[in-house]
PDB file of N, CA and C in Angstrom:
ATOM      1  N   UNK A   1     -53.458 -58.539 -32.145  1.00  0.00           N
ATOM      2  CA  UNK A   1     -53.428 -59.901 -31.624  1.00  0.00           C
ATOM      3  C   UNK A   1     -52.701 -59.917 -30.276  1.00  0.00           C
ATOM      4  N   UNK A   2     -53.172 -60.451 -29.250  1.00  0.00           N
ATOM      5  CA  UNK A   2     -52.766 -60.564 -27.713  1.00  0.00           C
ATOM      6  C   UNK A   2     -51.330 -61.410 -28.008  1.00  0.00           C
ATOM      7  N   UNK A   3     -50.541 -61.549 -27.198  1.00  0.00           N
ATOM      8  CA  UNK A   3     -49.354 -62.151 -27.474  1.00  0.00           C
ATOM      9  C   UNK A   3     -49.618 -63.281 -26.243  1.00  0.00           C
ATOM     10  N   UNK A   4     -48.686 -64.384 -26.639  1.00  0.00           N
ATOM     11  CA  UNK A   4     -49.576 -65.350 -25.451  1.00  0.00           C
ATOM     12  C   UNK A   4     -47.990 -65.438 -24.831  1.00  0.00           C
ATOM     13  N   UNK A   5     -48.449 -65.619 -23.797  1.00  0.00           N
ATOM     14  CA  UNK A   5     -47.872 -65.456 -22.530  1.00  0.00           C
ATOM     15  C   UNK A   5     -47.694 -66.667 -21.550  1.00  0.00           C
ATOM     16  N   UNK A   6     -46.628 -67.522 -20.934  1.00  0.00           N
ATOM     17  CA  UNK A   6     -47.055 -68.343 -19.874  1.00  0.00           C
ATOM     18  C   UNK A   6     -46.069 -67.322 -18.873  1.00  0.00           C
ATOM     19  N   UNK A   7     -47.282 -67.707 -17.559  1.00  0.00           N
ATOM     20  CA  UNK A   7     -46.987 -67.099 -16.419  1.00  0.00           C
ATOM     21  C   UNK A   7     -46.428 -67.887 -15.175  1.00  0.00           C
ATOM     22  N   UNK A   8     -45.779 -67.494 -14.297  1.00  0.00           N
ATOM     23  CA  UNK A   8     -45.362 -68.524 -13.538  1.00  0.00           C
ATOM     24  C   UNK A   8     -45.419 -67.527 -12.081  1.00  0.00           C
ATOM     25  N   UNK A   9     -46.013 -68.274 -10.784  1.00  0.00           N
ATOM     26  CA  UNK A   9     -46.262 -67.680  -9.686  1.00  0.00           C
ATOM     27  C   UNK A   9     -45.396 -68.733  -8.923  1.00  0.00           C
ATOM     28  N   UNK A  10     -44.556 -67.755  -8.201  1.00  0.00           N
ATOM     29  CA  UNK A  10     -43.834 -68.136  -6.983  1.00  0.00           C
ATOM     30  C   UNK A  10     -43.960 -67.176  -5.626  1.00  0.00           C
ATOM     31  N   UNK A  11     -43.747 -67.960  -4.540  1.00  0.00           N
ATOM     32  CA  UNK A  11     -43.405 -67.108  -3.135  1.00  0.00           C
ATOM     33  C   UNK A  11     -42.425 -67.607  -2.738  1.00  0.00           C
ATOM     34  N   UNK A  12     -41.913 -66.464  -1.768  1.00  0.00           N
ATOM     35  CA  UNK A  12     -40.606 -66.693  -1.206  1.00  0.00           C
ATOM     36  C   UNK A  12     -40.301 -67.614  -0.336  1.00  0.00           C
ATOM     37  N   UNK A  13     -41.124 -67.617   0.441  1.00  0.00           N
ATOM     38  CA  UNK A  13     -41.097 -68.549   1.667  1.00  0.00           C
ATOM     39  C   UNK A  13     -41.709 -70.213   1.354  1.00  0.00           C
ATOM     40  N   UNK A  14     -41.660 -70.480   0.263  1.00  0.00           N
ATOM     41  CA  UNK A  14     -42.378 -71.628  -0.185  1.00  0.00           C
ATOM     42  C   UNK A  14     -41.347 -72.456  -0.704  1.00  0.00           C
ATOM     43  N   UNK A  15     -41.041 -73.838   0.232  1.00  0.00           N
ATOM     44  CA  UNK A  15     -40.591 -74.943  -0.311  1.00  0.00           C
ATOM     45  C   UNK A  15     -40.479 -75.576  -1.385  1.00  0.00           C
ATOM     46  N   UNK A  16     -41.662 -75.778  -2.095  1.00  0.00           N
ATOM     47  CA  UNK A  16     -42.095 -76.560  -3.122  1.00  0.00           C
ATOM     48  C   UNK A  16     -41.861 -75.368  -4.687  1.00  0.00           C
ATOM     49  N   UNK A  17     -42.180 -73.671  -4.227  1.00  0.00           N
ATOM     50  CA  UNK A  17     -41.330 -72.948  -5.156  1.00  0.00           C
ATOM     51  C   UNK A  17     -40.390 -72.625  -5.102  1.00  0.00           C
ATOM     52  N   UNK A  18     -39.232 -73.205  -3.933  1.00  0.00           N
ATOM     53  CA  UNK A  18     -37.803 -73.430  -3.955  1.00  0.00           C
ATOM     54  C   UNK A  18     -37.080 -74.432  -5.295  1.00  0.00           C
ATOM     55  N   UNK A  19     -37.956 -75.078  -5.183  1.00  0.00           N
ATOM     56  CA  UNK A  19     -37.940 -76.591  -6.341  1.00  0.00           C
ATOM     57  C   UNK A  19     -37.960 -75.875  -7.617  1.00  0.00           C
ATOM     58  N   UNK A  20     -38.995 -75.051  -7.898  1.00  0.00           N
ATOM     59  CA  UNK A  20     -39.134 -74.634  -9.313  1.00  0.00           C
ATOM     60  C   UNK A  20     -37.960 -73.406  -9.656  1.00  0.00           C
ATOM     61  N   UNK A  21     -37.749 -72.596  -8.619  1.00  0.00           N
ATOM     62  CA  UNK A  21     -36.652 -71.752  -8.885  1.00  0.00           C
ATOM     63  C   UNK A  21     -35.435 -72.319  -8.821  1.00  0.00           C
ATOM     64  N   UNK A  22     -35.024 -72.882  -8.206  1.00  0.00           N
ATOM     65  CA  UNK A  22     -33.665 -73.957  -8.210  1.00  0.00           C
ATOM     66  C   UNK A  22     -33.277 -73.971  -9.662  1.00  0.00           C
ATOM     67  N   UNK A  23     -34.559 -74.567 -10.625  1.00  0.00           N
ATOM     68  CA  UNK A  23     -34.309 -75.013 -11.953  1.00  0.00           C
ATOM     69  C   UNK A  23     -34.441 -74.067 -12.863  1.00  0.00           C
ATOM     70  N   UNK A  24     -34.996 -73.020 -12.722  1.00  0.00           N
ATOM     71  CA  UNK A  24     -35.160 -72.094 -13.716  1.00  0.00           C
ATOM     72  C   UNK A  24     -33.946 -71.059 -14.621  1.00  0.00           C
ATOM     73  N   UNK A  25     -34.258 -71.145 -15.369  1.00  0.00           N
ATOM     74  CA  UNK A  25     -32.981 -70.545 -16.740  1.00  0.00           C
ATOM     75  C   UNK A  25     -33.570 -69.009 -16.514  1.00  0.00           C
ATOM     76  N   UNK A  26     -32.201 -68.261 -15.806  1.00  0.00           N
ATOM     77  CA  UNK A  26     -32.574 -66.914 -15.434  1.00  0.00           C
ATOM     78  C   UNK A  26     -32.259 -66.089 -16.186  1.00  0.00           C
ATOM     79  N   UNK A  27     -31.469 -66.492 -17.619  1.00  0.00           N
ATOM     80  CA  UNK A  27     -31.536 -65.748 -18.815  1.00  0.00           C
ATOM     81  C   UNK A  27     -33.375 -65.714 -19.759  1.00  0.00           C
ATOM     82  N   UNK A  28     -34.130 -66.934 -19.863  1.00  0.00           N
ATOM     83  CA  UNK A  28     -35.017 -67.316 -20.028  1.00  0.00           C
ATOM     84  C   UNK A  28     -36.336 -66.251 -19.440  1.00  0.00           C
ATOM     85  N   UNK A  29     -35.842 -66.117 -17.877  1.00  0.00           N
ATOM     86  CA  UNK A  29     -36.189 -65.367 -17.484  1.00  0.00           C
ATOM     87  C   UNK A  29     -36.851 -63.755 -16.957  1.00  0.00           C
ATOM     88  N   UNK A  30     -34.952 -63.354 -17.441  1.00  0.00           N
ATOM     89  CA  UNK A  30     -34.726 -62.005 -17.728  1.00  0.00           C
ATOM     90  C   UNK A  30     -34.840 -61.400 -18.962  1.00  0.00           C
ATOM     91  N   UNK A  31     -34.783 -62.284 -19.712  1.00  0.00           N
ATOM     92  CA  UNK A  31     -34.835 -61.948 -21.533  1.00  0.00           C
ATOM     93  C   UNK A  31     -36.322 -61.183 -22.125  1.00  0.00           C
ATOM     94  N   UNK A  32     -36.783 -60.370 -21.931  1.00  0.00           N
ATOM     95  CA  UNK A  32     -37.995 -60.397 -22.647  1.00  0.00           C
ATOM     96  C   UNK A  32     -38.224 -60.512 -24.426  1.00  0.00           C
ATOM     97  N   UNK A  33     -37.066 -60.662 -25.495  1.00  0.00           N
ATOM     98  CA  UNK A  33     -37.077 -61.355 -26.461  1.00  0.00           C
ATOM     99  C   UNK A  33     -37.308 -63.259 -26.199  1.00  0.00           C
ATOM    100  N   UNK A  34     -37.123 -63.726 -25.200  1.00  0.00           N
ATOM    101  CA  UNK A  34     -37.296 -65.066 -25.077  1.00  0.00           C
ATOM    102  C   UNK A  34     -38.701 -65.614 -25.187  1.00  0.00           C
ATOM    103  N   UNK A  35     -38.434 -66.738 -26.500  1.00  0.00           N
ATOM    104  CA  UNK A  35     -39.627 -67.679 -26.497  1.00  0.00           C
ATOM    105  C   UNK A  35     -39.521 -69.053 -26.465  1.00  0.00           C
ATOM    106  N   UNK A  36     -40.833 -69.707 -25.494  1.00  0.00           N
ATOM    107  CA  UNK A  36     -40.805 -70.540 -25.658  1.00  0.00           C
ATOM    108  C   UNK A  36     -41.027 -71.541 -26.865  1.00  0.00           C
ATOM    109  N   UNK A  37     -40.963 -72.755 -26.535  1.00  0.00           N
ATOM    110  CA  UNK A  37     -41.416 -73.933 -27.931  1.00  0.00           C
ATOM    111  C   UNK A  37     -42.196 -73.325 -28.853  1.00  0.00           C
ATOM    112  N   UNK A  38     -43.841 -72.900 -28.069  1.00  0.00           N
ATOM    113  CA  UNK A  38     -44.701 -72.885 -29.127  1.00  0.00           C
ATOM    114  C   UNK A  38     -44.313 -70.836 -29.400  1.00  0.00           C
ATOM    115  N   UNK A  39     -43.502 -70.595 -28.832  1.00  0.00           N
ATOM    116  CA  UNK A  39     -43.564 -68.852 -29.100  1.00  0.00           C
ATOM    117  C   UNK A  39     -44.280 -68.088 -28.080  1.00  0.00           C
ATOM    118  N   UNK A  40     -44.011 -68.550 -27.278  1.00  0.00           N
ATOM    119  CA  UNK A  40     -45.168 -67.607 -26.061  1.00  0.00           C
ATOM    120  C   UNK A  40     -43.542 -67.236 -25.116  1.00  0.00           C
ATOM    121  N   UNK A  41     -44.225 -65.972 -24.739  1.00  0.00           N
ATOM    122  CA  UNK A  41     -43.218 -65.182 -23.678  1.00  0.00           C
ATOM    123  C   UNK A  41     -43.584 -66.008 -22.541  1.00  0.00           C
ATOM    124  N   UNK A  42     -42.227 -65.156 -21.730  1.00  0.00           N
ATOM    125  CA  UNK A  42     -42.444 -66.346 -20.141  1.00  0.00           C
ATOM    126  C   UNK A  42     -42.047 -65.368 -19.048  1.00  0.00           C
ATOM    127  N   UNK A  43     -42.748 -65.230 -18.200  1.00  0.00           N
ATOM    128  CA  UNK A  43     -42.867 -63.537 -16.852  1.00  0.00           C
ATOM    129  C   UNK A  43     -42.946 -64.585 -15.817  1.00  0.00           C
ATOM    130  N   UNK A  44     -42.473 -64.139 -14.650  1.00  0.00           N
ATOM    131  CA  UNK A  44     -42.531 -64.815 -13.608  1.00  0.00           C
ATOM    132  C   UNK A  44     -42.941 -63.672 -12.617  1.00  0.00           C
ATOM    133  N   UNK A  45     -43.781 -63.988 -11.694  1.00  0.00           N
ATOM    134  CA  UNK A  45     -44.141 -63.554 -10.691  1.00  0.00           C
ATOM    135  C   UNK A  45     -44.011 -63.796  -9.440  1.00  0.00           C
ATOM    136  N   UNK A  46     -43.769 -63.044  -8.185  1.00  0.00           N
ATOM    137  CA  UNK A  46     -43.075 -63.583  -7.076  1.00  0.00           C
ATOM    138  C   UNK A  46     -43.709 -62.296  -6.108  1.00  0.00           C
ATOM    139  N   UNK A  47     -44.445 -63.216  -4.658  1.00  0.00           N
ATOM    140  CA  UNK A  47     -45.183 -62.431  -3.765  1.00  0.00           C
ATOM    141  C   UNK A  47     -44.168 -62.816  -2.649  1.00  0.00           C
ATOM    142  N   UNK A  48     -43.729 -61.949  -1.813  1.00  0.00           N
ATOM    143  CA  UNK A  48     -42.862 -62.291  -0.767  1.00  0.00           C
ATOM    144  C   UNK A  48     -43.603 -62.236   0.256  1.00  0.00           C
ATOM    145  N   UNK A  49     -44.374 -62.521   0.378  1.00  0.00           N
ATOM    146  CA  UNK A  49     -45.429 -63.118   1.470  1.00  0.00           C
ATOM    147  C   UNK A  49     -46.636 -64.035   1.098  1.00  0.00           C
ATOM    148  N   UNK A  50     -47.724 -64.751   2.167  1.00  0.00           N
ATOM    149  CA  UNK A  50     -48.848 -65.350   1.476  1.00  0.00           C
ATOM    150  C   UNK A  50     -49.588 -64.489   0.727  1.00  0.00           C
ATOM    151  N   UNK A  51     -49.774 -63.304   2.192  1.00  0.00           N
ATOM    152  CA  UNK A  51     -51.382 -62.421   1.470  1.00  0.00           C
ATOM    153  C   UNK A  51     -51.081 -61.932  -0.018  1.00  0.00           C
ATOM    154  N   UNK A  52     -49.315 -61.537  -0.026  1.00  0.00           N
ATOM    155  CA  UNK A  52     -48.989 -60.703  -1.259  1.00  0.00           C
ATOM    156  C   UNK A  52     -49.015 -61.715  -2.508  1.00  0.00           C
ATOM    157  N   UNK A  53     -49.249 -63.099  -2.422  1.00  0.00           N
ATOM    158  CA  UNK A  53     -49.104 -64.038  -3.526  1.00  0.00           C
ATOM    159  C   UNK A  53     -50.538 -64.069  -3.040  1.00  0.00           C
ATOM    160  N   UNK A  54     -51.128 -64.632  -2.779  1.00  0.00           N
ATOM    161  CA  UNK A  54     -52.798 -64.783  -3.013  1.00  0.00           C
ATOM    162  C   UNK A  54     -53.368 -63.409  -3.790  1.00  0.00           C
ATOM    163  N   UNK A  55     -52.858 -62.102  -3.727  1.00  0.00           N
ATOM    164  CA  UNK A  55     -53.684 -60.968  -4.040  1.00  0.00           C
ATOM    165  C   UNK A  55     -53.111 -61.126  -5.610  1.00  0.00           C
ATOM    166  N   UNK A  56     -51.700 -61.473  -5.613  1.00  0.00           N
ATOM    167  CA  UNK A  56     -51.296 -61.506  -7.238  1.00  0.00           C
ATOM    168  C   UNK A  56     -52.235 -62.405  -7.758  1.00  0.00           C
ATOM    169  N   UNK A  57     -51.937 -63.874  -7.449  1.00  0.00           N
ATOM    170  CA  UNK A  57     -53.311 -64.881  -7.962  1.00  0.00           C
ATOM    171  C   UNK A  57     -54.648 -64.069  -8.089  1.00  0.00           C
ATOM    172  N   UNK A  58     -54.845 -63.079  -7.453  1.00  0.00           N
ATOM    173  CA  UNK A  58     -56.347 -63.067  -7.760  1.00  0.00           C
ATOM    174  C   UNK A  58     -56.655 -62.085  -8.813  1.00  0.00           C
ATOM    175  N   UNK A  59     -55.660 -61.131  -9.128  1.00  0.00           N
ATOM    176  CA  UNK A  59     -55.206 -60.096 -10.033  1.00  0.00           C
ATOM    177  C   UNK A  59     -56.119 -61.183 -11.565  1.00  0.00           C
ATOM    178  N   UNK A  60     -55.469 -62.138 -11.474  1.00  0.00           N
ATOM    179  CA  UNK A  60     -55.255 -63.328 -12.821  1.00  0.00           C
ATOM    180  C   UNK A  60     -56.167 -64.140 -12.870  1.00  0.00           C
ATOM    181  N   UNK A  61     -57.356 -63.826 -11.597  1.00  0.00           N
ATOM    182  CA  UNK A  61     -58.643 -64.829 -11.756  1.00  0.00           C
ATOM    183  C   UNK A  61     -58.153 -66.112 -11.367  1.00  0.00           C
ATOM    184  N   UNK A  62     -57.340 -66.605 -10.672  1.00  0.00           N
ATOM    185  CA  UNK A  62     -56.858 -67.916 -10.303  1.00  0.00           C
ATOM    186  C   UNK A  62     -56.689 -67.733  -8.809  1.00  0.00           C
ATOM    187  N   UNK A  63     -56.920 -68.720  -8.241  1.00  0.00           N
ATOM    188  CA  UNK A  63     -56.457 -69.151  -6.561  1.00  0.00           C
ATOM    189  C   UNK A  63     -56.024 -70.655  -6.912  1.00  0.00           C
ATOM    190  N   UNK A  64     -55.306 -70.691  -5.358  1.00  0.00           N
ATOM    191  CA  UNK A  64     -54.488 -72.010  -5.279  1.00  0.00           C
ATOM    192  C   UNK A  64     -53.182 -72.483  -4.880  1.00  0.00           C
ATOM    193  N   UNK A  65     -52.510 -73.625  -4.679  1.00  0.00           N
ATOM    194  CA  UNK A  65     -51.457 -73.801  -3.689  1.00  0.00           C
ATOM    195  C   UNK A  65     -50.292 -73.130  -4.819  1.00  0.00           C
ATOM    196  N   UNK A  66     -49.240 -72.896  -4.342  1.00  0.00           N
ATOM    197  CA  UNK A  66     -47.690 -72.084  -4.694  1.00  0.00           C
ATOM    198  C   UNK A  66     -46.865 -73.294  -5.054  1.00  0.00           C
ATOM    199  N   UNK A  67     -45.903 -73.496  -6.303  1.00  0.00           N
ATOM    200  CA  UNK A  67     -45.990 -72.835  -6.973  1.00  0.00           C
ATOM    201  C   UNK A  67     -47.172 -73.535  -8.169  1.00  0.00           C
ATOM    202  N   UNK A  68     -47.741 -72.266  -8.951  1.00  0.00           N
ATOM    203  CA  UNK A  68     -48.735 -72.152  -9.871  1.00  0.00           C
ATOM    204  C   UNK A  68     -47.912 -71.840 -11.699  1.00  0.00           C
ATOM    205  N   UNK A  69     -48.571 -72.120 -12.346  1.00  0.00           N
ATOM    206  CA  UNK A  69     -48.234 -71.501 -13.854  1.00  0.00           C
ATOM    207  C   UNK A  69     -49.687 -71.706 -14.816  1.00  0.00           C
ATOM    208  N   UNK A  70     -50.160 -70.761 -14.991  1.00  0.00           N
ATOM    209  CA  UNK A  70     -50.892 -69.984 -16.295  1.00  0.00           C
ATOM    210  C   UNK A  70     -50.115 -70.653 -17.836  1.00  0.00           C
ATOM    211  N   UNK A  71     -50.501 -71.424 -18.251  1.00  0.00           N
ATOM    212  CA  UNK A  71     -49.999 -71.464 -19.345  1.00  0.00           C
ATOM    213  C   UNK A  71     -50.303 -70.484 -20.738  1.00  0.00           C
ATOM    214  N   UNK A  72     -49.747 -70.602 -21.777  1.00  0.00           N
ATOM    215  CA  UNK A  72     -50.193 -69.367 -22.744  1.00  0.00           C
ATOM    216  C   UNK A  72     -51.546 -69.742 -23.591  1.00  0.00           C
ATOM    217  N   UNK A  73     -52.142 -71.004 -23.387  1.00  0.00           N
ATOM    218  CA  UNK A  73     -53.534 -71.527 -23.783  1.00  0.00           C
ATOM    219  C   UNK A  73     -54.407 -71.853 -22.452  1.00  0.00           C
ATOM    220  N   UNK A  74     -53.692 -71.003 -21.640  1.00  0.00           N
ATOM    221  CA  UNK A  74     -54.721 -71.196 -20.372  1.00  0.00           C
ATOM    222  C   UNK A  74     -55.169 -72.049 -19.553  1.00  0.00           C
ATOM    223  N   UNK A  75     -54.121 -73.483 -19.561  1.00  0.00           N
ATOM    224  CA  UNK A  75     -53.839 -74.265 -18.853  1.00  0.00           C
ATOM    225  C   UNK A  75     -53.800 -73.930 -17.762  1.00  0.00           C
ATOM    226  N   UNK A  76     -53.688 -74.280 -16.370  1.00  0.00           N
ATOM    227  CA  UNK A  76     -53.537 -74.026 -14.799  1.00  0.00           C
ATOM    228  C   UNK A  76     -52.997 -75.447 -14.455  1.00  0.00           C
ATOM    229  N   UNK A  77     -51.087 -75.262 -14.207  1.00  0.00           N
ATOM    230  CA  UNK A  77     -50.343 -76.753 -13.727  1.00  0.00           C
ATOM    231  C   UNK A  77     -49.978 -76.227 -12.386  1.00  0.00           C
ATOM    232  N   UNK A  78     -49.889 -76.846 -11.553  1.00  0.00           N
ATOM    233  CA  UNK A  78     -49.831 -76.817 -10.045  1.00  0.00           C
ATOM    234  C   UNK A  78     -48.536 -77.743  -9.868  1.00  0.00           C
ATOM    235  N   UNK A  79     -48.151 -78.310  -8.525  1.00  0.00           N
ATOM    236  CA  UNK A  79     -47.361 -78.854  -8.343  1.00  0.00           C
ATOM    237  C   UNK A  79     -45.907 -78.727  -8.454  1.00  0.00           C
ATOM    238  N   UNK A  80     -44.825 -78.622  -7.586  1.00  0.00           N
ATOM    239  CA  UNK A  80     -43.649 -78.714  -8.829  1.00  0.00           C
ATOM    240  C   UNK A  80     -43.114 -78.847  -9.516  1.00  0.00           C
ATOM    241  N   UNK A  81     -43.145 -80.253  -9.399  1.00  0.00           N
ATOM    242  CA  UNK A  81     -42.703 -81.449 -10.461  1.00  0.00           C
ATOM    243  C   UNK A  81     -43.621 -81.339 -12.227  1.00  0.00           C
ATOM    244  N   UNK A  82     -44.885 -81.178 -11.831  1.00  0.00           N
ATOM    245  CA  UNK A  82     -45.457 -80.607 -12.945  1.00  0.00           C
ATOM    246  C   UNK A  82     -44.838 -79.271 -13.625  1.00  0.00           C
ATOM    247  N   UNK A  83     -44.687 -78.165 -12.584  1.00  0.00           N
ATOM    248  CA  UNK A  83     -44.315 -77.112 -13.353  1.00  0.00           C
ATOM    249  C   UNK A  83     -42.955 -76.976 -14.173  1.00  0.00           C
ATOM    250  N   UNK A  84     -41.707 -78.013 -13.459  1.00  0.00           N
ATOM    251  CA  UNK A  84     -40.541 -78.007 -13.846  1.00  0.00           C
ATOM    252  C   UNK A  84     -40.878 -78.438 -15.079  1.00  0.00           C
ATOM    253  N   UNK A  85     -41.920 -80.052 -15.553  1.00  0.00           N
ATOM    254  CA  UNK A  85     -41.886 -80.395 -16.316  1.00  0.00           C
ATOM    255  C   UNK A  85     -42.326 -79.669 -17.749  1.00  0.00           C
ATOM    256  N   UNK A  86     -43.603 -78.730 -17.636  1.00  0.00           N
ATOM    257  CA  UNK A  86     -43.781 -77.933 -18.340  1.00  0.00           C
ATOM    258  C   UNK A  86     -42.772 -77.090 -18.770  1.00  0.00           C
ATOM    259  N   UNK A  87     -41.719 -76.523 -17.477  1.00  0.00           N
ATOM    260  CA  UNK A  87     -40.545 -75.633 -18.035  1.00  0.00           C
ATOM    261  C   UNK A  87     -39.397 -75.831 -18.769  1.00  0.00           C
ATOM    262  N   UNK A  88     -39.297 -77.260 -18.823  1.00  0.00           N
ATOM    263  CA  UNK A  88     -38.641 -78.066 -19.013  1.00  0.00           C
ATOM    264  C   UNK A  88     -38.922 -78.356 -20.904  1.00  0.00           C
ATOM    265  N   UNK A  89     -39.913 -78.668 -20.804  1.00  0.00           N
ATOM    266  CA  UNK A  89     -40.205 -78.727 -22.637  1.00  0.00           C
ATOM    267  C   UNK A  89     -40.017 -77.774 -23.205  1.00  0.00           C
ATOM    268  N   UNK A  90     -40.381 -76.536 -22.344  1.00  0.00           N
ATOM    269  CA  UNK A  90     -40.427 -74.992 -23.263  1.00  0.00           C
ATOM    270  C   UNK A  90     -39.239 -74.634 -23.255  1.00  0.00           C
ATOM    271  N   UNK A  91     -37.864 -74.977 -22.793  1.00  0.00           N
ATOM    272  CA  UNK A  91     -36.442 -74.429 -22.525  1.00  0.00           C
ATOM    273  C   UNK A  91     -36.459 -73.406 -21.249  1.00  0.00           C
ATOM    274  N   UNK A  92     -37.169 -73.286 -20.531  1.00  0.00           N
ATOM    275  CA  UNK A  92     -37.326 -72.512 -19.664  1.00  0.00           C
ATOM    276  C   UNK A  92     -36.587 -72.883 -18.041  1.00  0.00           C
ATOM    277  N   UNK A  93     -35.745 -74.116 -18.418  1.00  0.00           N
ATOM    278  CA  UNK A  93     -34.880 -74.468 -16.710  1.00  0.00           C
ATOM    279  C   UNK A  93     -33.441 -74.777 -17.508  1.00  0.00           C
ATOM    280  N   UNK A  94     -32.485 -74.614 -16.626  1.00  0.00           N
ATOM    281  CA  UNK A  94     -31.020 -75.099 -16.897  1.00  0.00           C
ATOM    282  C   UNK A  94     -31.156 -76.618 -17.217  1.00  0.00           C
ATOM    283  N   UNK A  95     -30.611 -76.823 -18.010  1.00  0.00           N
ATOM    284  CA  UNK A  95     -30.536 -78.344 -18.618  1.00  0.00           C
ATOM    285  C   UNK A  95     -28.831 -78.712 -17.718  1.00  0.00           C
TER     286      UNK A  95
END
């Protein structure tokens, strides 16, 4: 059985994934025993440039604006405010 997974894409130079890293629980992070709500692991990904974040996105069959998250049922949330909020239910940002 595949283990489900939410993914989270950031770049460095990106404002709006300044927002989502700001909030993120870097134990949550670093933990690979960590699960979320429904039990899905949580990996973060980070291109320190555009081309190098567009080529990761495409690795994953996804394109699109920064920051991005793959959910573990294959959702695609965009935005920040969206993504915090998603990270946010799963325990995945500093409260």
């Amino acid at each position: 059985m595949e283990s489900k997974v939410d993914r989270l894409f950031l770049r460095l130079s990106c404002f709006e994934c300044g927002k989502v890293r700001a909030n993120l629980d870097f134990n949550s992070v670093t933990d690979d025993a960590f699960r979320g709500k429904e039990g899905q692991e949580f990996r973060v990904f980070s291109g320190l440039s555009v081309d190098a974040a567009n080529e990761l996105l495409e690795k994953f069959g996804v394109s699109g604006e920064l920051p991005l998250l793959i959910t573990h049922d294959g959702a695609v949330i965009s935005k920040a405010k969206n993504v915090i909020l998603h990270l946010r239910r799963n325990g995945m940002v500093v409260e």
